[in-house]
C-alpha atoms as a PDB file:
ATOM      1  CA  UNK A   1      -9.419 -15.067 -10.324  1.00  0.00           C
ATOM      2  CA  UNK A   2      -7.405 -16.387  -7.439  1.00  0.00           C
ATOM      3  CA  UNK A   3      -7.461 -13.750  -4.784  1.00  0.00           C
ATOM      4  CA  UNK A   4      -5.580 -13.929  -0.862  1.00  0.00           C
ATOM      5  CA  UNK A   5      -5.766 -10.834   1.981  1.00  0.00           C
ATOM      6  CA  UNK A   6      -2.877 -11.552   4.010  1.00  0.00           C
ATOM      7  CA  UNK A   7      -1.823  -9.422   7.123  1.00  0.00           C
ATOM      8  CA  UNK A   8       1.631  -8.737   8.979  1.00  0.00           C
ATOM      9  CA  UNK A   9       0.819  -9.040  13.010  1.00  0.00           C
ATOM     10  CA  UNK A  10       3.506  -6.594  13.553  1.00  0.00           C
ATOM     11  CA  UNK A  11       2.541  -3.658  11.254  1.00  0.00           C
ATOM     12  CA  UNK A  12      -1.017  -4.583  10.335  1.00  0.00           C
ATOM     13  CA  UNK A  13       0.169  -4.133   6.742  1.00  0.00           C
ATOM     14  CA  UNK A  14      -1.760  -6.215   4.382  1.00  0.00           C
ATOM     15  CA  UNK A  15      -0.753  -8.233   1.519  1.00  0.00           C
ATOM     16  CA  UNK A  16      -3.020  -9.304  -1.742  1.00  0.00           C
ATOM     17  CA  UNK A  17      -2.190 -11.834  -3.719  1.00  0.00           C
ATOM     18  CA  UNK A  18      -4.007 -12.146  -7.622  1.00  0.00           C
ATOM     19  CA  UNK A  19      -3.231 -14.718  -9.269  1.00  0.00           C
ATOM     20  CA  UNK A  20      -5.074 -15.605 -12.592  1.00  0.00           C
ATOM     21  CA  UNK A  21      -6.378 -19.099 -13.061  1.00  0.00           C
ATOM     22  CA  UNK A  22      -5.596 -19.852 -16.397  1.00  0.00           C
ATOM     23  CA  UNK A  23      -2.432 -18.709 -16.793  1.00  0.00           C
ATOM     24  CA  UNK A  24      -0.986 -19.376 -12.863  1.00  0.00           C
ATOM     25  CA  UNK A  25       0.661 -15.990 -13.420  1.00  0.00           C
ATOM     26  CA  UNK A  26      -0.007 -13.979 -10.077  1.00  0.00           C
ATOM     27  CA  UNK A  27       0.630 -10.262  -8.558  1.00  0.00           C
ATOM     28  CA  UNK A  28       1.397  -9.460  -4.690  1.00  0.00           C
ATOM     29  CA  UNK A  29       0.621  -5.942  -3.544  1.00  0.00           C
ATOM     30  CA  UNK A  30       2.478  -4.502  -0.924  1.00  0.00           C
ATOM     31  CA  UNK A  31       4.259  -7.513   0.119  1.00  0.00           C
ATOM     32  CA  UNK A  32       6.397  -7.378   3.635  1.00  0.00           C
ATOM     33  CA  UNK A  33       9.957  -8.455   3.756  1.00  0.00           C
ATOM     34  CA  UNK A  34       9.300 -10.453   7.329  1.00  0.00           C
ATOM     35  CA  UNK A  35       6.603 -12.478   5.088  1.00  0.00           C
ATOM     36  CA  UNK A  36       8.255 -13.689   2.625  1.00  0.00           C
ATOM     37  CA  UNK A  37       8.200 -17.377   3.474  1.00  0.00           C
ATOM     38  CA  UNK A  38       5.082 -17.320   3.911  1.00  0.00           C
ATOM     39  CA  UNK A  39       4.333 -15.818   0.779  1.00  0.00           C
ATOM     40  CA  UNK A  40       6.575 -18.015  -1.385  1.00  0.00           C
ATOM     41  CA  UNK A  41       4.695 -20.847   0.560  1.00  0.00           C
ATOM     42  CA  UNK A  42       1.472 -19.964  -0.806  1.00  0.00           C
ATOM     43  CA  UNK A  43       2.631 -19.199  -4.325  1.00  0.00           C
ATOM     44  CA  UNK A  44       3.567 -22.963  -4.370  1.00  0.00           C
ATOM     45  CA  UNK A  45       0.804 -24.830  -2.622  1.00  0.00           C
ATOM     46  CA  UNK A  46      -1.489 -22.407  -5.111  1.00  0.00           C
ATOM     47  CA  UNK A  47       1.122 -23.277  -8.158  1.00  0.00           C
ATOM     48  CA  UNK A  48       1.596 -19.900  -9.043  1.00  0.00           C
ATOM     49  CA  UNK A  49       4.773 -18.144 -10.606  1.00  0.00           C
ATOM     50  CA  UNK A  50       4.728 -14.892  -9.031  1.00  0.00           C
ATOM     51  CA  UNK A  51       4.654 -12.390 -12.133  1.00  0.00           C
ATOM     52  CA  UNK A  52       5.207  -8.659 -10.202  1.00  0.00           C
ATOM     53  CA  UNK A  53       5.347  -7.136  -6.959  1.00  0.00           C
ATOM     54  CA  UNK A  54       3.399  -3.511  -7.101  1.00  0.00           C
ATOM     55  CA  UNK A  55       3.819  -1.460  -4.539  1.00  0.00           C
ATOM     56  CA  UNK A  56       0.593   1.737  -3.777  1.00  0.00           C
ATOM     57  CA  UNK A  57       3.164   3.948  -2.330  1.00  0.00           C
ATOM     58  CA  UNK A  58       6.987   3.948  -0.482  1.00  0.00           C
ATOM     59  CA  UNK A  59       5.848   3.087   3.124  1.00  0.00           C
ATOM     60  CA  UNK A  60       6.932   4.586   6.660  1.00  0.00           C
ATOM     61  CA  UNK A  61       6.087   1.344   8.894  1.00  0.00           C
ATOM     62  CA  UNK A  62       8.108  -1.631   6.936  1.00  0.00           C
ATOM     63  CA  UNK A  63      10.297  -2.992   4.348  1.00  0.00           C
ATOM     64  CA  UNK A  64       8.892  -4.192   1.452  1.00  0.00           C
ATOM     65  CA  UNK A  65       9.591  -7.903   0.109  1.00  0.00           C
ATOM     66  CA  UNK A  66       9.619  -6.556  -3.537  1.00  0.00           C
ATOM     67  CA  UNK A  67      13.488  -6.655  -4.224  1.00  0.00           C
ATOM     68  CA  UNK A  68      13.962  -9.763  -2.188  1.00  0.00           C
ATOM     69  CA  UNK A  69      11.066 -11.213  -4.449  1.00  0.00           C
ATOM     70  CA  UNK A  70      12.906 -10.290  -7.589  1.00  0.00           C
ATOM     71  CA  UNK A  71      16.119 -11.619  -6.758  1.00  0.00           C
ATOM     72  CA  UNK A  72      14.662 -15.290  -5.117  1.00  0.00           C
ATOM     73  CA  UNK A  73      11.797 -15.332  -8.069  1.00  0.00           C
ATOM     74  CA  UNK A  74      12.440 -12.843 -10.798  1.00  0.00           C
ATOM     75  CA  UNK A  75       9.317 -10.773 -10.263  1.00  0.00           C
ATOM     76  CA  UNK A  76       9.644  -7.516 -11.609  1.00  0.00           C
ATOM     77  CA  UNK A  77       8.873  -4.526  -9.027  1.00  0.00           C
ATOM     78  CA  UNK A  78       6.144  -1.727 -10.147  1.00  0.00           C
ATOM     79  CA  UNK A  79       5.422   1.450  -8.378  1.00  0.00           C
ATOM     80  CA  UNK A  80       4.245   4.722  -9.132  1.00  0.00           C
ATOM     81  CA  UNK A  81       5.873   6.720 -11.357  1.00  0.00           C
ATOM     82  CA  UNK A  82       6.494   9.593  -8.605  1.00  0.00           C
ATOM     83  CA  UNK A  83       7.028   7.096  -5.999  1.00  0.00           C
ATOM     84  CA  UNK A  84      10.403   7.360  -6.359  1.00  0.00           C
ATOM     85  CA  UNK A  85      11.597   3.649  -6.242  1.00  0.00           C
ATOM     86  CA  UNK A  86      14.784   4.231  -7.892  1.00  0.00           C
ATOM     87  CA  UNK A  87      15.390   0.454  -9.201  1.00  0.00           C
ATOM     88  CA  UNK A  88      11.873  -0.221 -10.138  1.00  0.00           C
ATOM     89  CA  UNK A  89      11.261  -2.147 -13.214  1.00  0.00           C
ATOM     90  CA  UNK A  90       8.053   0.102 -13.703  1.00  0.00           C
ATOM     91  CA  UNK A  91       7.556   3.653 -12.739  1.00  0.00           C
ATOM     92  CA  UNK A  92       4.062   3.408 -13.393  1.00  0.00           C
ATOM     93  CA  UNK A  93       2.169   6.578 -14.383  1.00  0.00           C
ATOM     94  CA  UNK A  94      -1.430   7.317 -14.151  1.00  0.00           C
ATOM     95  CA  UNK A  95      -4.013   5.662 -16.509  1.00  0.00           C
ATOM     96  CA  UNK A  96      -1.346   2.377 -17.307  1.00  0.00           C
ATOM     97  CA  UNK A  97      -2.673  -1.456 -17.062  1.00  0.00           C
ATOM     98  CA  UNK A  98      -0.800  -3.881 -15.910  1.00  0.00           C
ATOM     99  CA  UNK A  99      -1.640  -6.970 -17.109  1.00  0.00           C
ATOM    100  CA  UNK A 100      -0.700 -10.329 -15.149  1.00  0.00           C
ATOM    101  CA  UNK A 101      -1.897 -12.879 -17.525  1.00  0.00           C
ATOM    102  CA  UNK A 102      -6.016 -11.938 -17.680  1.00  0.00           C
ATOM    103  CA  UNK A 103      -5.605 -10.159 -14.278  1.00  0.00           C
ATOM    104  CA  UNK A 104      -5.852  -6.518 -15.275  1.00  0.00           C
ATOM    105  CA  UNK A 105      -5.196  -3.782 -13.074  1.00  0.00           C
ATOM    106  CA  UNK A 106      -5.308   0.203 -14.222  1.00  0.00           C
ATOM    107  CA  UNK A 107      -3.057   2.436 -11.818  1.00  0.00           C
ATOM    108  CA  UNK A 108      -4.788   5.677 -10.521  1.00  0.00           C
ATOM    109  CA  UNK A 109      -2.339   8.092  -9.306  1.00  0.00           C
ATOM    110  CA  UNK A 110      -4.173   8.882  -5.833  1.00  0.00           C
ATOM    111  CA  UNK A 111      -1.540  11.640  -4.205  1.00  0.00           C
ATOM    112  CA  UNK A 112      -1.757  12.766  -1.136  1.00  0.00           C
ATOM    113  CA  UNK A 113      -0.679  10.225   1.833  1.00  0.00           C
ATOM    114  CA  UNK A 114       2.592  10.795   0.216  1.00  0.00           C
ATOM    115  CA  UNK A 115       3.344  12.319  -3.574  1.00  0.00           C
ATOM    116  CA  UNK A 116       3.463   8.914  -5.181  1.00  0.00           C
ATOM    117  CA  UNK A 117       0.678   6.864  -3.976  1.00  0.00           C
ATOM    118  CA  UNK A 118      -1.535   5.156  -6.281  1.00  0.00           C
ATOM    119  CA  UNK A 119      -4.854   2.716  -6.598  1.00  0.00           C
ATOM    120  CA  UNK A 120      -4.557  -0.562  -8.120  1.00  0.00           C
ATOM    121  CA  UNK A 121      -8.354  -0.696  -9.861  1.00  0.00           C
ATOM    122  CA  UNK A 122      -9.418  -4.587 -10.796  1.00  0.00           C
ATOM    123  CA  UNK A 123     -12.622  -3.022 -12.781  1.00  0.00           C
ATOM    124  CA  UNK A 124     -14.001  -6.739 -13.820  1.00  0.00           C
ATOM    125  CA  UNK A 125     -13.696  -7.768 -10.498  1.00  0.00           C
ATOM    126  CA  UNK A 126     -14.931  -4.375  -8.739  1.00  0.00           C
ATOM    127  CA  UNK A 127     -12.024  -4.299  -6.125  1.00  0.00           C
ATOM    128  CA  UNK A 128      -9.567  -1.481  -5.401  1.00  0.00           C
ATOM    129  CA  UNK A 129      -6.176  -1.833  -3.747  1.00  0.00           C
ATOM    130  CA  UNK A 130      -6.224   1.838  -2.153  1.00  0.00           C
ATOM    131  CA  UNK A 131      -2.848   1.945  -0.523  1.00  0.00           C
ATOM    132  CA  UNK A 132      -2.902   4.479   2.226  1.00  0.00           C
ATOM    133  CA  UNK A 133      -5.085   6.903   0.413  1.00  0.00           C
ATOM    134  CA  UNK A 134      -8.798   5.175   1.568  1.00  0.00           C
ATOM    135  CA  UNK A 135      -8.816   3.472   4.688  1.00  0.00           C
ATOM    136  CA  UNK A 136     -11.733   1.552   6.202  1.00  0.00           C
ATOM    137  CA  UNK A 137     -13.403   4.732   8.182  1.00  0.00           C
ATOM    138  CA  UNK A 138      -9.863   6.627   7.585  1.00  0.00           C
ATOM    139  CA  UNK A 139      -7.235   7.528   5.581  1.00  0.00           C
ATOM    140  CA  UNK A 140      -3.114   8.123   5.648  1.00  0.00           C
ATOM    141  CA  UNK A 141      -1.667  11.127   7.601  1.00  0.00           C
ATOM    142  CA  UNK A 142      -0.066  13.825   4.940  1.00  0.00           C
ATOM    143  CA  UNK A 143       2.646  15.937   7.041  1.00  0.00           C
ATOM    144  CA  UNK A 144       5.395  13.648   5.186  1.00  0.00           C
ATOM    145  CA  UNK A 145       7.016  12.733   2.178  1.00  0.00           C
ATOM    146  CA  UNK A 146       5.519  15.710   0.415  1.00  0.00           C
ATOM    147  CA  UNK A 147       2.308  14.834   1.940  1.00  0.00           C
ATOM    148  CA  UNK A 148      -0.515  16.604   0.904  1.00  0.00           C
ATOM    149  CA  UNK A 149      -4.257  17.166   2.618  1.00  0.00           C
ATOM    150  CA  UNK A 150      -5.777  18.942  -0.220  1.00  0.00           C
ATOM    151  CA  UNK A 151      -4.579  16.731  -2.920  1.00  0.00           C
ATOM    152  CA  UNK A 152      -5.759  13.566  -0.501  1.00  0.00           C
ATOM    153  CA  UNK A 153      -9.507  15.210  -1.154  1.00  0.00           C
ATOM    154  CA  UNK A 154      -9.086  15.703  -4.573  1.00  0.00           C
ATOM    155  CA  UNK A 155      -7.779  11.932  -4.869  1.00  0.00           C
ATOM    156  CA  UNK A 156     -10.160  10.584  -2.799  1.00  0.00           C
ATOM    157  CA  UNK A 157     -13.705  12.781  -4.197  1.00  0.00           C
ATOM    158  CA  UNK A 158     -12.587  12.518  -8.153  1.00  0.00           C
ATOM    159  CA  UNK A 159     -10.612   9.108  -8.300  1.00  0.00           C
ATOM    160  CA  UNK A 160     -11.631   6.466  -5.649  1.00  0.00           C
ATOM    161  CA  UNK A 161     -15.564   7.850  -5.128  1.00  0.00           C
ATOM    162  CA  UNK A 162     -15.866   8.534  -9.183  1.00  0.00           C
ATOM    163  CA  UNK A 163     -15.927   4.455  -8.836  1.00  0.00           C
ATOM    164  CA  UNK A 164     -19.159   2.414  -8.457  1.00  0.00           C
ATOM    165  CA  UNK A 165     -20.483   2.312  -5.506  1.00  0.00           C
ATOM    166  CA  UNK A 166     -19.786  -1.360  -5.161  1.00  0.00           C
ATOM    167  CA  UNK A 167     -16.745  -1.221  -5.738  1.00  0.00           C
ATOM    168  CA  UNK A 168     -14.692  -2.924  -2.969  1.00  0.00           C
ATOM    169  CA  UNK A 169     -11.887  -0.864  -1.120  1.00  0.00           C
ATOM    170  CA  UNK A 170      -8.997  -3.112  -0.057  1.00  0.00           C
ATOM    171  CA  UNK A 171      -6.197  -0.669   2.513  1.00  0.00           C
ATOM    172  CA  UNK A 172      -3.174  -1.389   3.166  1.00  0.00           C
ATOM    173  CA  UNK A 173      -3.484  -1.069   6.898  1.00  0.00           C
ATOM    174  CA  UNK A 174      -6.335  -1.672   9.622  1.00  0.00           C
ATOM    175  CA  UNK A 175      -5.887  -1.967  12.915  1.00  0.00           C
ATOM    176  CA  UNK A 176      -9.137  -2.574  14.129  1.00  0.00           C
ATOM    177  CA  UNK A 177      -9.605  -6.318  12.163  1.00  0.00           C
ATOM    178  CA  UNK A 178     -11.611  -4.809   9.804  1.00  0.00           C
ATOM    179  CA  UNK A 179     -10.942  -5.866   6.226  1.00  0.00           C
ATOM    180  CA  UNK A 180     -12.797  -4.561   3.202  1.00  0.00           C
ATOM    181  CA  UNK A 181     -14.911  -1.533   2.575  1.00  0.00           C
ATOM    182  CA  UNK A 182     -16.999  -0.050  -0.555  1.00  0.00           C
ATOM    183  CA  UNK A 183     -17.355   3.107  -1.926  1.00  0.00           C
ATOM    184  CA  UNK A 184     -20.179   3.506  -0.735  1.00  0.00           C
ATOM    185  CA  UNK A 185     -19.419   2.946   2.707  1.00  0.00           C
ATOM    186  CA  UNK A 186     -17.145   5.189   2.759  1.00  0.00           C
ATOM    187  CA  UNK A 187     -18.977   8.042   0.897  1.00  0.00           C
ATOM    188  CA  UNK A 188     -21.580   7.299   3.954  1.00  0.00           C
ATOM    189  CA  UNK A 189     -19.639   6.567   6.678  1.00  0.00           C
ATOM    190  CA  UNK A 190     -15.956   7.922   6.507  1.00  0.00           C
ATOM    191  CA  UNK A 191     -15.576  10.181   9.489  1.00  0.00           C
ATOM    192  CA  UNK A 192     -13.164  12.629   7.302  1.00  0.00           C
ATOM    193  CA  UNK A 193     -14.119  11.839   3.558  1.00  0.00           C
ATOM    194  CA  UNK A 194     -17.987  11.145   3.988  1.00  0.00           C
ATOM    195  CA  UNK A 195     -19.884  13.706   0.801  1.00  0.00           C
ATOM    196  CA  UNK A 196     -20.945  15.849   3.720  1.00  0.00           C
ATOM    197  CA  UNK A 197     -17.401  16.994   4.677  1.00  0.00           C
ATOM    198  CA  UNK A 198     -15.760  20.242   2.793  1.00  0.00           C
ATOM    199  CA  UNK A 199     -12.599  20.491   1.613  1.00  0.00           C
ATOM    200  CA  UNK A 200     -12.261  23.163   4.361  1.00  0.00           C
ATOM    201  CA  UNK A 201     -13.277  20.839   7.520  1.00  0.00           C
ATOM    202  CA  UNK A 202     -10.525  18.256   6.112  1.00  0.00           C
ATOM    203  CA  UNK A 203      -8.091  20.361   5.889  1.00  0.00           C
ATOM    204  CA  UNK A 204      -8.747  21.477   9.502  1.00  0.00           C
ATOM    205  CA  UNK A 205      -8.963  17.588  10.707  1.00  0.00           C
ATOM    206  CA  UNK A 206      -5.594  17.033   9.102  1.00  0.00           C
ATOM    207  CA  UNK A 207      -4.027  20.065  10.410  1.00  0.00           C
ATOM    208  CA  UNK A 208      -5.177  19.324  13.769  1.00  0.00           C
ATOM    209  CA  UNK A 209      -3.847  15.674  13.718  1.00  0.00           C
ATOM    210  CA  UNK A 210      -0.113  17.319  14.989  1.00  0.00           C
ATOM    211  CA  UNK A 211       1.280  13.329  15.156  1.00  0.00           C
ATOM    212  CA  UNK A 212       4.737  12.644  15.972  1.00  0.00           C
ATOM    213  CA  UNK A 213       6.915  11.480  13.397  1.00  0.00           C
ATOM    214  CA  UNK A 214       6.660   8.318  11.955  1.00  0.00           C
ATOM    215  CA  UNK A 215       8.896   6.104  14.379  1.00  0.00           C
ATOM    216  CA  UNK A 216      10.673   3.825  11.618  1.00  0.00           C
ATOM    217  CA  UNK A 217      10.429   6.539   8.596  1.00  0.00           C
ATOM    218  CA  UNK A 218      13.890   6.958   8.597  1.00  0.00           C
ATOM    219  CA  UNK A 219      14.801   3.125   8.368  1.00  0.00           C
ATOM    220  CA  UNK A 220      11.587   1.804   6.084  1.00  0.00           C
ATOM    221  CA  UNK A 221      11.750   5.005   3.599  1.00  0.00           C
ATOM    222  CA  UNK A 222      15.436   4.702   2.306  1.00  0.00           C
ATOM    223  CA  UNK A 223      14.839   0.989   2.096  1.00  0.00           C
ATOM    224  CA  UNK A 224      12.115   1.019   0.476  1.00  0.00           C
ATOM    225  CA  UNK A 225      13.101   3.801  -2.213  1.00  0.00           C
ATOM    226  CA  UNK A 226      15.126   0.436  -3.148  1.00  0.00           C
ATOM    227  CA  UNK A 227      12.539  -1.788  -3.589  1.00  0.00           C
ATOM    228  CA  UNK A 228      13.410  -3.218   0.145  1.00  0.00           C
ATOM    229  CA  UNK A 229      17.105  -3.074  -0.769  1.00  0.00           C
ATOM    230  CA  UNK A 230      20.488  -1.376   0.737  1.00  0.00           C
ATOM    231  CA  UNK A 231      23.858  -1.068  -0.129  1.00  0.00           C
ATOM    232  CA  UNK A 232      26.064  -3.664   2.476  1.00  0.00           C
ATOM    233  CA  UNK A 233      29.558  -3.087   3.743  1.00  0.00           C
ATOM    234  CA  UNK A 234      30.873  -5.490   1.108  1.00  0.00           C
ATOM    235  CA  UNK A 235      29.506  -3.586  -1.976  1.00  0.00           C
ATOM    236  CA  UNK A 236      26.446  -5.792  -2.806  1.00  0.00           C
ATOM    237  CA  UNK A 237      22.974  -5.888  -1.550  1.00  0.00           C
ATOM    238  CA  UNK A 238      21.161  -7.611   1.456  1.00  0.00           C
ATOM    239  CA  UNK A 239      17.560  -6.798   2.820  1.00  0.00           C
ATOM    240  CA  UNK A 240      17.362  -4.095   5.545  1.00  0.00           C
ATOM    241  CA  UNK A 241      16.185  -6.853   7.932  1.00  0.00           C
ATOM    242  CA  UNK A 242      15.806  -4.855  11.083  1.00  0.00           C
ATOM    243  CA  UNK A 243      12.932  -6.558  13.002  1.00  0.00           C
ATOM    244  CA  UNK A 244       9.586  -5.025  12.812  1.00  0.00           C
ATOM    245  CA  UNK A 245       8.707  -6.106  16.474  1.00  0.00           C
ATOM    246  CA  UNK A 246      12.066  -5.229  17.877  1.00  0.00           C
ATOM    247  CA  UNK A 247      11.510  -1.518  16.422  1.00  0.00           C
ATOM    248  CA  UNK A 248       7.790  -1.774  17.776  1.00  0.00           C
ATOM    249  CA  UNK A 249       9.379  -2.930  21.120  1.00  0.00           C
ATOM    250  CA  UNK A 250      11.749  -0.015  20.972  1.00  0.00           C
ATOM    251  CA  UNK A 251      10.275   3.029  19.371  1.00  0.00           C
ATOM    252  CA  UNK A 252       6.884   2.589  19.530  1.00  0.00           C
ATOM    253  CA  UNK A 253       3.916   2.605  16.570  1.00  0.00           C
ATOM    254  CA  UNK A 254       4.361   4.969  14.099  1.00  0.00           C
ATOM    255  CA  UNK A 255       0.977   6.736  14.697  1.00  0.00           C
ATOM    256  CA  UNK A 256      -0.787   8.055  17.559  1.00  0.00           C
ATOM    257  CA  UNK A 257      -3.774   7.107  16.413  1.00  0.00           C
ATOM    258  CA  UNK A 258      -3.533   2.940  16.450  1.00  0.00           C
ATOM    259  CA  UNK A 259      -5.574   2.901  19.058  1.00  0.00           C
ATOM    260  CA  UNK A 260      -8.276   4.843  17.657  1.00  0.00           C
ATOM    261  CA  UNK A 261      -7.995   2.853  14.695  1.00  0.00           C
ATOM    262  CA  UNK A 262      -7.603   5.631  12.188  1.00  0.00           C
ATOM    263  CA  UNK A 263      -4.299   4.886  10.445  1.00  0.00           C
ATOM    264  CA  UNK A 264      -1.338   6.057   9.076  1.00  0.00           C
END
């Protein structure tokens, strides 16, 4: 299996590209709309034909390159089934595979972060795209988009730690340069989420987070319940292109925690 990490400088969002070897069919996960060059740049020098764009959850901090990737390259767009993503070639639900030529990934439905999140789980090859839900040493904030702290535990104890221990956690964020974890790392090591934390003591961690909103939610949410998407004055469609770093300039990071490296 061909496999990339790729990361936006602007919103510390990684990107993973799978690609499988025999068939040159590939996947990107959680691609960024301000990356999209570079990202149709690699598909080519790697001669891959990009096959999907998945998505682990509708994100606060950028617009997704999914519908852009579509239109240029006829990739079909796949997100959870409670994600919301109303043009979506897949809503997918809990316990589906999608297959991109030998490359198989089984979705998880991993609520919490947000109602719709989900795992991408490449079992042969032990990794774990864990959205928002698992961060390296973290995990996502849960006072939006029907957020959730208790169902975070549940996803995070019965879904991502019911894997093997060596499994490989990939995030979707880190903001410290850190990029992989395991299982068991986390079970260890996870400040909120380690097997010596209650349900009770995350709950109060969460509840005493008291954030300020997410600064771009209400420009990267309606876009990207569109697959990256929006209506333009002349009746078609164009990608909400508002600059990452000008909104970063502007508004600030979305979370008060960057600088403690905890996440979204």
């Amino acid at each position: 299996m061909i496999f990339r990490q790729l990361i936006d400088p602007e919103s510390f969002t990684y990107t993973y590209l799978l690609g499988d070897e025999a068939t040159r069919r590939a996947v990107l996960i959680d691609p960024v709309l301000e990356q999209i060059e570079r990202d149709c740049a690699l598909l080519g020098e790697l001669g891959l034909r990009l096959h999907c764009s998945l998505e682990t959850h509708v994100h606060a901090d950028h617009i997704t390159a999914s519908g852009r990737l579509r239109e240029r390259l006829g990739a079909k767009v796949g997100a959870g089934a409670r994600a919301g993503v109303s043009n979506a070639d897949w809503a997918l639900a809990d316990g589906v595979t999608v297959c991109v030529g030998n490359v198989q990934l089984e979705v998880l439905a991993t609520p919490g972060h947000t109602a719709g999140c989900v795992t991408y789980l490449c079992r042969e090859a032990g990794m774990a795209f864990t959205g928002d839900a698992m961060l390296v040493r973290g995990c996502g904030r849960t006072d939006f988009q029907d957020g959730d702290a208790g169902a975070l535990f549940r996803s995070v104890r019965e879904r991502i730690f019911a894997l093997a221990d060596a499994t490989l956690l990939y995030p979707a964020h880190d903001y410290s340069g850190r990029t992989v974890t395991s299982v068991a790392e986390e079970k260890r090591f996870n400040p909120r989420l380690h097997l010596g934390k209650t349900r009770e003591e995350f709950l109060a961690i969460m509840t005493g987070l008291r954030l300020p909103p997410p600064k771009r939610i209400a420009v990267a949410v309606p876009a990207n319940q569109v697959s990256g998407l929006v209506a333009s004055a002349s009746g078609g469609c164009e990608a909400a292109a508002r600059p990452v770093a000008l909104a970063i300039e502007q508004r600030g990071r979305q979370d008060a925690e960057l600088l403690r490296g905890a996440g979204i």
